[in-house]
N, C-alpha and C. Protein backbone atom coordinates (compact mmCIF):
# COMPACT_ATOMS: atom_id res chain seq x y z
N UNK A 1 -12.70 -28.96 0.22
CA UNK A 1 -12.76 -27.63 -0.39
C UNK A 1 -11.64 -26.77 0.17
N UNK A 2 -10.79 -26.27 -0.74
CA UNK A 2 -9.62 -25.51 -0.58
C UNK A 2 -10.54 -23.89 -0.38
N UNK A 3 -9.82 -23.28 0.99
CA UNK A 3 -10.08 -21.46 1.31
C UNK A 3 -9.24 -20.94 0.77
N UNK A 4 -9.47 -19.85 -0.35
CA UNK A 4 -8.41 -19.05 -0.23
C UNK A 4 -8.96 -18.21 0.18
N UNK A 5 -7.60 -17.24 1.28
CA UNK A 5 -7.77 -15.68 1.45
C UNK A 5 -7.13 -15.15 0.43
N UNK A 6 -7.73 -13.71 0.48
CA UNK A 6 -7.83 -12.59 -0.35
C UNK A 6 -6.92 -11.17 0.27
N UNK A 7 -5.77 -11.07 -0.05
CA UNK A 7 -5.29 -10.41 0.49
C UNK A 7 -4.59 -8.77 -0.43
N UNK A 8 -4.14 -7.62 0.04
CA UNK A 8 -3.72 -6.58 -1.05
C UNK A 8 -2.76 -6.92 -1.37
N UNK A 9 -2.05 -6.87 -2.50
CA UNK A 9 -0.61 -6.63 -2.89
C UNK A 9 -0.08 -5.01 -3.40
N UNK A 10 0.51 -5.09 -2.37
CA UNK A 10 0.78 -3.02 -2.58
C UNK A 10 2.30 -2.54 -3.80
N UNK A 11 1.87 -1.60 -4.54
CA UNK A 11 3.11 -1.09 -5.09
C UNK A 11 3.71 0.12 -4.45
N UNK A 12 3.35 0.30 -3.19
CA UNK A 12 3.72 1.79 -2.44
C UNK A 12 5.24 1.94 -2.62
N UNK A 13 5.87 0.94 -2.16
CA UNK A 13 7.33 1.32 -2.35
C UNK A 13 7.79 1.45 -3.68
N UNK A 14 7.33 1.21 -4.79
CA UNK A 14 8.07 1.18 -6.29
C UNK A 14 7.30 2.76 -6.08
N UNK A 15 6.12 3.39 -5.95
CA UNK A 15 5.62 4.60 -6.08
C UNK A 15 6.65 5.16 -5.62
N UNK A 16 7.10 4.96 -4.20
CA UNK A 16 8.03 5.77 -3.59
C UNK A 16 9.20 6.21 -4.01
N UNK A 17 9.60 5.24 -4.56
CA UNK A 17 11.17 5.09 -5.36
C UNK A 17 11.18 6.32 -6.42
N UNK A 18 10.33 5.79 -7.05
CA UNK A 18 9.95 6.88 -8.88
C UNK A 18 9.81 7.93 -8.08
N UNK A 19 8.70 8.59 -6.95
CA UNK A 19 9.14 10.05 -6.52
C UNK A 19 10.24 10.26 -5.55
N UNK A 20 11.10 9.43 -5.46
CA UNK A 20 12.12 9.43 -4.57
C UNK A 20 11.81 9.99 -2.88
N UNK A 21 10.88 9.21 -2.42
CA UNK A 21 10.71 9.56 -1.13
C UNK A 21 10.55 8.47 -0.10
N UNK A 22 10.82 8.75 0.87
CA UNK A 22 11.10 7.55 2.28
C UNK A 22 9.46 7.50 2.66
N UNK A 23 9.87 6.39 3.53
CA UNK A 23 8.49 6.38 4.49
C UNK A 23 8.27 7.08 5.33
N UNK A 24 8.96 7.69 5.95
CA UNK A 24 8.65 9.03 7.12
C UNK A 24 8.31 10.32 5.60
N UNK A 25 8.66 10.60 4.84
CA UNK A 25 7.90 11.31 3.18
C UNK A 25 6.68 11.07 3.61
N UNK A 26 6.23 9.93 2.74
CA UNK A 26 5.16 9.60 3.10
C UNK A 26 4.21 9.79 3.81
N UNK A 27 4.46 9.41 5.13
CA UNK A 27 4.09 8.73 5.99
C UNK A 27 3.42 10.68 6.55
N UNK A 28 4.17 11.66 6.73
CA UNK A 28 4.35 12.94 6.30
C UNK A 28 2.94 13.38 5.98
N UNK A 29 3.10 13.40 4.70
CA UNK A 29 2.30 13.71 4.04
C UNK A 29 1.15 13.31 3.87
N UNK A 30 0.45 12.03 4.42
CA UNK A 30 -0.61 11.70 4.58
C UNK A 30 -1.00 11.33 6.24
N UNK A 31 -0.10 11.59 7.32
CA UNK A 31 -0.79 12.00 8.60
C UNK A 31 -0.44 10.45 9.13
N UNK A 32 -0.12 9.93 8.79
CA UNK A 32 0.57 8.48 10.20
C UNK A 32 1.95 8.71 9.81
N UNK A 33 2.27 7.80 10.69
CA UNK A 33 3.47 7.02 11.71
C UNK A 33 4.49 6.17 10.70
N UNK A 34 5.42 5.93 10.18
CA UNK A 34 6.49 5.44 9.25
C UNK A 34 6.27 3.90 9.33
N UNK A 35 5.77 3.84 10.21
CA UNK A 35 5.68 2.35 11.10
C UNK A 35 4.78 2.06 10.15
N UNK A 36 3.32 2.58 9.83
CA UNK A 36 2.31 2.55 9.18
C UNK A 36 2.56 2.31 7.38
N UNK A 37 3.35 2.79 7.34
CA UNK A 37 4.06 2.82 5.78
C UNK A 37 4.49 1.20 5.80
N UNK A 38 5.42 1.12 6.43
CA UNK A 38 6.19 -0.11 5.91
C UNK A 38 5.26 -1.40 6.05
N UNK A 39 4.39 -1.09 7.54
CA UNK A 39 3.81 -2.33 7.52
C UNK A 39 2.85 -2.26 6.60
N UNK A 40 2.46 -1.28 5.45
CA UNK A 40 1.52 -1.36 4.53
C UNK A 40 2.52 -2.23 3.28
N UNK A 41 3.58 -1.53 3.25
CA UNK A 41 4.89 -2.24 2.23
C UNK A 41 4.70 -3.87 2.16
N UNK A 42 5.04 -4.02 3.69
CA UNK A 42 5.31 -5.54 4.07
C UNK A 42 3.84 -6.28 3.69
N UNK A 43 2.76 -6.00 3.72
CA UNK A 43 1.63 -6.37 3.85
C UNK A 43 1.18 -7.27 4.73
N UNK A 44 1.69 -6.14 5.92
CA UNK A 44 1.31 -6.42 7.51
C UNK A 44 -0.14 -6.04 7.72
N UNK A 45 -0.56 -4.94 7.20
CA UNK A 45 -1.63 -4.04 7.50
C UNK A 45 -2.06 -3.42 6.34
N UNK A 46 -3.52 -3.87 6.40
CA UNK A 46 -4.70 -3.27 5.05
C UNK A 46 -4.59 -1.84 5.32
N UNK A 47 -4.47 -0.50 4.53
CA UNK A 47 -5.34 0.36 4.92
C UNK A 47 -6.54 0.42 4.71
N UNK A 48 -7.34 1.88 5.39
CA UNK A 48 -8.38 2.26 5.40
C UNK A 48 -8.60 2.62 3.60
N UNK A 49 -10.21 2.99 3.10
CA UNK A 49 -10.43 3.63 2.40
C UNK A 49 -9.60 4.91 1.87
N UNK A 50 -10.15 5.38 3.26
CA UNK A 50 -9.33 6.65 3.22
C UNK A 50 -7.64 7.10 3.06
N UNK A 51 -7.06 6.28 3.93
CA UNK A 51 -5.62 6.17 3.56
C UNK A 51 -5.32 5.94 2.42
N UNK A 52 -6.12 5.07 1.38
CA UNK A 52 -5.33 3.99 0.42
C UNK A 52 -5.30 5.36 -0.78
N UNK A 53 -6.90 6.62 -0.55
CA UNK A 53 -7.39 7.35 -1.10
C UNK A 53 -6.07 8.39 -1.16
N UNK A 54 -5.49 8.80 0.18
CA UNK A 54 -4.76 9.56 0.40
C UNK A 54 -3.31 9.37 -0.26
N UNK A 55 -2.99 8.39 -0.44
CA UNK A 55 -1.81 7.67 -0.53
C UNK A 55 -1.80 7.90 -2.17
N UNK A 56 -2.96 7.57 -2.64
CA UNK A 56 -2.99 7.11 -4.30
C UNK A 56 -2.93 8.97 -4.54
N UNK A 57 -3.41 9.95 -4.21
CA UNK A 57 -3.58 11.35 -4.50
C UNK A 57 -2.08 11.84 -3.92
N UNK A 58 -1.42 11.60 -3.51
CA UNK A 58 0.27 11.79 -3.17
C UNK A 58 1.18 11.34 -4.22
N UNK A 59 0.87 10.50 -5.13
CA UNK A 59 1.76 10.17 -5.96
C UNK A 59 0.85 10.38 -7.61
N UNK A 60 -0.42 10.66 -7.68
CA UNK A 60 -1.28 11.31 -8.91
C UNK A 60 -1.42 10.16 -9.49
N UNK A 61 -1.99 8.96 -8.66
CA UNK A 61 -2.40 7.87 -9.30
C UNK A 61 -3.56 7.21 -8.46
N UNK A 62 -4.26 6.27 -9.24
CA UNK A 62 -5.41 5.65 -8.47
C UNK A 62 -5.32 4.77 -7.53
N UNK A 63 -6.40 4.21 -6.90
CA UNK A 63 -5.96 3.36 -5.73
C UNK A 63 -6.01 2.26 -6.31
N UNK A 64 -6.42 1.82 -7.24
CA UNK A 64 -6.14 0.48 -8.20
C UNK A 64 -4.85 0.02 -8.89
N UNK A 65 -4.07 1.67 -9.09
CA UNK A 65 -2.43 1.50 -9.29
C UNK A 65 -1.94 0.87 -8.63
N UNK A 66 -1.93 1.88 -6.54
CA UNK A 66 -1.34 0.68 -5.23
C UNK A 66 -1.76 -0.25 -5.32
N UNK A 67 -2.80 -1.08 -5.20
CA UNK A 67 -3.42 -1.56 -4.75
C UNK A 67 -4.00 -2.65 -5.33
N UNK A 68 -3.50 -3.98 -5.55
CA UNK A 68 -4.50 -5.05 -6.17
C UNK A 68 -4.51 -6.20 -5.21
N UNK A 69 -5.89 -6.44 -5.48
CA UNK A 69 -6.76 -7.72 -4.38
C UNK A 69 -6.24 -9.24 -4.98
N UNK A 70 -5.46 -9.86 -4.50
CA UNK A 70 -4.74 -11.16 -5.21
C UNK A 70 -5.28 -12.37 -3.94
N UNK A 71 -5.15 -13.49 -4.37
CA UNK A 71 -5.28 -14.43 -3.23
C UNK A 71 -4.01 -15.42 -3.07
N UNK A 72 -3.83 -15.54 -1.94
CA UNK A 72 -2.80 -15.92 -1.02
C UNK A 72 -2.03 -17.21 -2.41
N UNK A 73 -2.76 -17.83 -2.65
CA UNK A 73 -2.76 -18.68 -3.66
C UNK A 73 -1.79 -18.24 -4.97
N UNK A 74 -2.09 -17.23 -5.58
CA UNK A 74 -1.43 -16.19 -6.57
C UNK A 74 0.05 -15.85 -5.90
N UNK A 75 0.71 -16.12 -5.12
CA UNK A 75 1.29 -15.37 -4.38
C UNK A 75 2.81 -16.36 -4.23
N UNK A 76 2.51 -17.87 -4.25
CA UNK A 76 3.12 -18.76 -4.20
C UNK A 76 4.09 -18.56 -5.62
């Protein structure tokens, strides 16, 4: 039996682009560290609820826009 993990695939940086703003922007405007941005980019690091909440209300879109649940599998 094959595992797959389940991991996010983020559009934060294409968001970013269309409002033309960096990750320290960002990063700004919703209360972390730039560091926190990219490794969300890279999909180093899940956010919280709350972040993903914060993030999606910064650019006037849902967290289902950033944010889709794909498995590692999909990805290849």
């Amino acid at each position: 039996m094959v595992q797959v993990m389940r991991i996010f695939k983020t559009k934060i940086k294409e968001y970013r682009a269309k409002h033309d703003m960096k990750q320290s922007d960002l990063a700004n405007s919703v209360g972390v560290r730039r560091e926190t941005i990219g490794n969300l980019e890279n999909g180093r690091y899940n956010p919280s609820l709350k972040l993903a909440m914060d993030i999606a209300k910064v650019f006037g879109c849902t967290v289902e826009d950033l944010f889709e649940l794909v498995s590692d599998k999909d990805n290849d």
